[in-house]
Protein backbone atom coordinates (compact mmCIF):
# COMPACT_ATOMS: atom_id res chain seq x y z
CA UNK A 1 -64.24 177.40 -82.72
CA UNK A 2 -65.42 178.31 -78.86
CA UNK A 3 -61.98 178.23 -77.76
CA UNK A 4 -60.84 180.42 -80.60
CA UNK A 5 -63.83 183.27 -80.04
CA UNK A 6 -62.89 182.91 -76.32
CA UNK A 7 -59.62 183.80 -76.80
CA UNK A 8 -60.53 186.87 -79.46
CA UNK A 9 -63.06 187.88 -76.62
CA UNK A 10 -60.66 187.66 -73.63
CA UNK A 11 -58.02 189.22 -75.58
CA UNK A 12 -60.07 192.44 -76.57
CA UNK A 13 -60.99 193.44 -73.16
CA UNK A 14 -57.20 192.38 -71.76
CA UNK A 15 -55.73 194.55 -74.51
CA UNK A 16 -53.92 198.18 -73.42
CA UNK A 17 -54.08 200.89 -74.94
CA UNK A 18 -51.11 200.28 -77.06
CA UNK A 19 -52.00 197.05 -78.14
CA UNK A 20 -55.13 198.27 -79.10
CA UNK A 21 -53.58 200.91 -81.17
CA UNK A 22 -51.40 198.35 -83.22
CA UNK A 23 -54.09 196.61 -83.82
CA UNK A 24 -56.21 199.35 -85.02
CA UNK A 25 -52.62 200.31 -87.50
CA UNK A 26 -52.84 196.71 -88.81
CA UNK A 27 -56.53 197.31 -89.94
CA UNK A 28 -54.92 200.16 -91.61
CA UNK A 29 -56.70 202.64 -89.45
CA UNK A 30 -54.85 205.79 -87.86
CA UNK A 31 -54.34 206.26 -84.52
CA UNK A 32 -53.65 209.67 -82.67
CA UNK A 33 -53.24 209.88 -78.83
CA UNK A 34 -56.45 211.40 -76.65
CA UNK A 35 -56.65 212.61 -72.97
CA UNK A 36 -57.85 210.76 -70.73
CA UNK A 37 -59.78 210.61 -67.14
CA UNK A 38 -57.42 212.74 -64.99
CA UNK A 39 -56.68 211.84 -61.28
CA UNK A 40 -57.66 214.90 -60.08
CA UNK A 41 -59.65 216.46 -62.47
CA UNK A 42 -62.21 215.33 -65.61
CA UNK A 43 -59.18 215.73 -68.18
CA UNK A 44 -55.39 215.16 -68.51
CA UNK A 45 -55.53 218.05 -70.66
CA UNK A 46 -54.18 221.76 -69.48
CA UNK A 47 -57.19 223.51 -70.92
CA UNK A 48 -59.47 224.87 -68.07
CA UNK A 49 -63.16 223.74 -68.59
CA UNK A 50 -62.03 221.50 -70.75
CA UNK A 51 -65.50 221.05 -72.99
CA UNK A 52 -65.34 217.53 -73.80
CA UNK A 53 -63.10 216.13 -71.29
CA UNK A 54 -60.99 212.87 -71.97
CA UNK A 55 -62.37 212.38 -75.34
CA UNK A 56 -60.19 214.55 -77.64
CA UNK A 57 -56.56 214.02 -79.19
CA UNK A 58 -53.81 215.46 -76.83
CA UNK A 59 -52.54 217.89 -79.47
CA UNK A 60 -54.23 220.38 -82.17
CA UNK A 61 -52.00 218.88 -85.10
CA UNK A 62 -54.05 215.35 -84.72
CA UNK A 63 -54.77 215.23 -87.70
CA UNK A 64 -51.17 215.67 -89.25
CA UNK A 65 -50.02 213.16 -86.74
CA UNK A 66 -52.48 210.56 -86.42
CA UNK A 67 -50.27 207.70 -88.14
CA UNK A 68 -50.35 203.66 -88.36
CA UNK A 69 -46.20 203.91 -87.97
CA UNK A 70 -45.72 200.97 -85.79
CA UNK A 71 -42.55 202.48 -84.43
CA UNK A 72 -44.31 205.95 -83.86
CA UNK A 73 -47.32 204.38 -82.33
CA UNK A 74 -45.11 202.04 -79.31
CA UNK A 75 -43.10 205.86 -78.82
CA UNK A 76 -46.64 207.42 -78.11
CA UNK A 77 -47.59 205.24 -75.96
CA UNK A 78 -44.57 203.96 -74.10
CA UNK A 79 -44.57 208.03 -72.87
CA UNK A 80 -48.02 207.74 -71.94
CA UNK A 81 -49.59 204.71 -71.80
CA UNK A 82 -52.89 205.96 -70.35
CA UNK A 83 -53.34 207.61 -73.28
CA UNK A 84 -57.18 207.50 -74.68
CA UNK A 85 -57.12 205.91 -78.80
CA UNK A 86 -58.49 208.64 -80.83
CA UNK A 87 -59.47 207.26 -84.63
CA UNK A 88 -59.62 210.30 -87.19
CA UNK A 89 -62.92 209.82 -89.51
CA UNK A 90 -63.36 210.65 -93.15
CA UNK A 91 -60.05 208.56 -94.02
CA UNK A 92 -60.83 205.16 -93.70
CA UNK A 93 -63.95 205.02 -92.43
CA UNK A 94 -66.94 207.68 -91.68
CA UNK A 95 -68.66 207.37 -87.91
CA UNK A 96 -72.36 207.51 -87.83
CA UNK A 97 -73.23 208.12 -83.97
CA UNK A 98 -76.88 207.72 -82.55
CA UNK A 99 -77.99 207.25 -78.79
CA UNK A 100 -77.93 204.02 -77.77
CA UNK A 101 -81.62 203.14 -77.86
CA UNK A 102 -81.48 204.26 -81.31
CA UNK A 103 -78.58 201.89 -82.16
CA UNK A 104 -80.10 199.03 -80.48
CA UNK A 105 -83.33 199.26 -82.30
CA UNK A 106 -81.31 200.06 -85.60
CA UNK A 107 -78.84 196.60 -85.38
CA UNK A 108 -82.13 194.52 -84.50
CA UNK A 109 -83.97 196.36 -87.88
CA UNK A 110 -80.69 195.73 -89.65
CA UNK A 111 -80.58 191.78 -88.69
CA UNK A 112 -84.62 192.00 -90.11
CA UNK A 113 -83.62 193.38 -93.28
CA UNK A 114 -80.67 191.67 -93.92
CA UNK A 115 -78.80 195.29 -94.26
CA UNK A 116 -75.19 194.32 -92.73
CA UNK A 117 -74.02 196.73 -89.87
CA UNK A 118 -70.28 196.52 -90.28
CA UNK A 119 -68.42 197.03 -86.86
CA UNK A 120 -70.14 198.98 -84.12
CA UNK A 121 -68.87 200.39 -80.37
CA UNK A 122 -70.69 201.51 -77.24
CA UNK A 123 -70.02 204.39 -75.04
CA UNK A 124 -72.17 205.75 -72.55
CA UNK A 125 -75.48 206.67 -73.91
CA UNK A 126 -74.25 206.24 -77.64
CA UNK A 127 -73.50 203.85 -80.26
CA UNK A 128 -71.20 204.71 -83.16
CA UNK A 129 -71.41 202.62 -86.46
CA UNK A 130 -68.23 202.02 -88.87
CA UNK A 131 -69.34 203.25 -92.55
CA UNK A 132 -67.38 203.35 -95.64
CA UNK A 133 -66.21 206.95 -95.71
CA UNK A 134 -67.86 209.35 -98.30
CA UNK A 135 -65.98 211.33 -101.30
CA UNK A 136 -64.93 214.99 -100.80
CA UNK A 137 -67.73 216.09 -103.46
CA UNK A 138 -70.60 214.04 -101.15
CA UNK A 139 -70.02 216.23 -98.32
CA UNK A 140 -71.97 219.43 -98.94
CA UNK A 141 -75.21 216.89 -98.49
CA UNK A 142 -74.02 216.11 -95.07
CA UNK A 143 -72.54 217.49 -92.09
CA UNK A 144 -69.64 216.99 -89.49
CA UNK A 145 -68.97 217.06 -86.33
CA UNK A 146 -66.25 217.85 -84.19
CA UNK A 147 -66.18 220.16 -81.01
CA UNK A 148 -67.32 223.04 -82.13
CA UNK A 149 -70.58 222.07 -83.50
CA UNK A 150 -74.11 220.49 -82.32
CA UNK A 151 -75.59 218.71 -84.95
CA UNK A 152 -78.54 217.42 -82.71
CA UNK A 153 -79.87 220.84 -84.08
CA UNK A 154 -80.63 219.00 -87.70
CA UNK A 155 -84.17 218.68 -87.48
CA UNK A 156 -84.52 215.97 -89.65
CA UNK A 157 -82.40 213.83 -88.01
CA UNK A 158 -82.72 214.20 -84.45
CA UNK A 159 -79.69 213.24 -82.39
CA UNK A 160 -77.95 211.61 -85.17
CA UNK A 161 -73.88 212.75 -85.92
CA UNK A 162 -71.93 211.90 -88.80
CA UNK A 163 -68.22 212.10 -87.98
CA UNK A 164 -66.63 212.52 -91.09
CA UNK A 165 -63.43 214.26 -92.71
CA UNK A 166 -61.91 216.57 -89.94
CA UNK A 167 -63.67 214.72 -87.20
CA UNK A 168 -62.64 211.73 -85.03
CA UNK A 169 -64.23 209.50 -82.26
CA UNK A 170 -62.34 207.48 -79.31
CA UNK A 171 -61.53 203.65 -79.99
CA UNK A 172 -61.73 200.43 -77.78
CA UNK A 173 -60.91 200.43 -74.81
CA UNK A 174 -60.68 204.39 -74.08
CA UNK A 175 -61.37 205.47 -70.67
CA UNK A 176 -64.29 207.74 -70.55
CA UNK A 177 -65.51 209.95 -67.48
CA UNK A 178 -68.22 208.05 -66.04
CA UNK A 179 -65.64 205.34 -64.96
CA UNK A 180 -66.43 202.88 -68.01
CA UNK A 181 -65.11 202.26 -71.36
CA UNK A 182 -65.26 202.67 -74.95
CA UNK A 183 -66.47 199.08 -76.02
CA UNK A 184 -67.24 196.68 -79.10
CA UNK A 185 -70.36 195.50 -79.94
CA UNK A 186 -69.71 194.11 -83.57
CA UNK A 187 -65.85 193.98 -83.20
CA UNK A 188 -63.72 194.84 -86.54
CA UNK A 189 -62.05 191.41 -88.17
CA UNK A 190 -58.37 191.18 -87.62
CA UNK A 191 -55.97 192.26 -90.35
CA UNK A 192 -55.55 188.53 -92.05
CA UNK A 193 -59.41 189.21 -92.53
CA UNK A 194 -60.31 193.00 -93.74
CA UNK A 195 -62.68 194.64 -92.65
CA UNK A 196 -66.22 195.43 -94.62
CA UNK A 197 -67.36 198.74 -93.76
CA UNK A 198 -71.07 199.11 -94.86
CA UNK A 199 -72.82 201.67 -97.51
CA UNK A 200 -73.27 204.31 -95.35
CA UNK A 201 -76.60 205.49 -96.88
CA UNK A 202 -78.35 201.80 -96.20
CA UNK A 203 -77.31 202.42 -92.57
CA UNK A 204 -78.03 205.89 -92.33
CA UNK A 205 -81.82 205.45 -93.85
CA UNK A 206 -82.19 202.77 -90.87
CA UNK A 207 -80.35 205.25 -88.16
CA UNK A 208 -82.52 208.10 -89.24
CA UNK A 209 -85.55 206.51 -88.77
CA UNK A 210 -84.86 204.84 -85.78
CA UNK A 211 -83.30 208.37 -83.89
CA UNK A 212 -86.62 209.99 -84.87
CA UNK A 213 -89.04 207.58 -83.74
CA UNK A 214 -86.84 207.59 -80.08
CA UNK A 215 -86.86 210.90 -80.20
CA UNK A 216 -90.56 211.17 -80.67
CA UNK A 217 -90.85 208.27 -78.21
């Protein structure tokens, strides 16, 4: 059993981008290219200013294109295998994102109460947990974001996002900015074992809380 999580754990942080996109189509999950950490500049994208550089899809029709085509998937990143993983939300799965002190003190409340925390990533100062996505009619009670909004301005849940339909966040082992990486810390099963994505209102009640009292902190 150690050799075999050895192997699982030397293989996830070996894996390129590619490979790491096939596996993310075998979970079922869509995949989309993102920018990535430019050589001379913040962002292989063309825009100027880019405002959230090497963490957005490549193209404005992401969400048409984002695919788990096998085929499609080696094409993408054959061309550009640098290429960022960008996972649309609000299809499989919904993204709840907190800071990372937040998250930390949210998985050790979750272990307390038994609550199970499905698969959770790290990158930078946040931590994004894997919900079971939410029905079209549940969405006027919450909101989503993308670029072009700042939901740290929801009072009553400071510094908390949901990434739902129309949104997306970057996958192991994207390449961010500050010279590190998208990571797992509760890695998704392989495809011979599905995935359990958690009732995103359990987890939200304990990511509320906990984003407040850091905040307040």
């Amino acid at each position: 059993m150690a050799d075999v999580l050895y192997r699982r754990k030397r293989r996830r942080t070996t894996d390129s981008m590619l490979e790491s996109a096939l596996r993310y189509a075998e979970l079922g999950w869509p995949v989309v290219r993102g920018a990535a950490p430019g050589q001379d500049r913040s962002c292989t994208c063309d825009r100027m200013g880019c405002p959230d550089p090497a963490a957005h899809p490549t193209t404005a029709a992401w969400s048409v294109e984002a695919s788990t085509d096998s085929d499609k998937i080696r094409r993408w990143w054959t061309f550009d295998p640098n290429a960022n993983v960008v996972l649309p939300t609000g299809r499989v799965f919904d993204v709840l994102d907190v800071p990372t002190e937040a998250g930390v003190m949210a998985l050790a409340r979750m272990g307390r109460r038994g609550v199970p925390a499905g698969p959770v990533a790290a990158l930078d100062s946040r931590y994004l947990f894997f919900v079971a996505t939410r029905s079209p009619m549940d969405e006027d009670e919450w909101w989503s974001c993308h670029l072009d909004c700042v939901p740290e301005a929801v009072e009553e849940m400071p510094g908390l996002r949901w990434h739902c339909r129309d949104s997306f966040v970057l996958g192991a082992p994207s390449a961010l900015t500050s010279g590190g990486r998208v990571t797992w810390i509760r890695a998704p099963r392989d495809a011979e074992d599905p995935v359990v994505l958690p009732d995103p209102i359990a987890v939200l009640d304990i990511l509320a809380d906990a984003s407040e009292e850091f905040s307040g902190a």
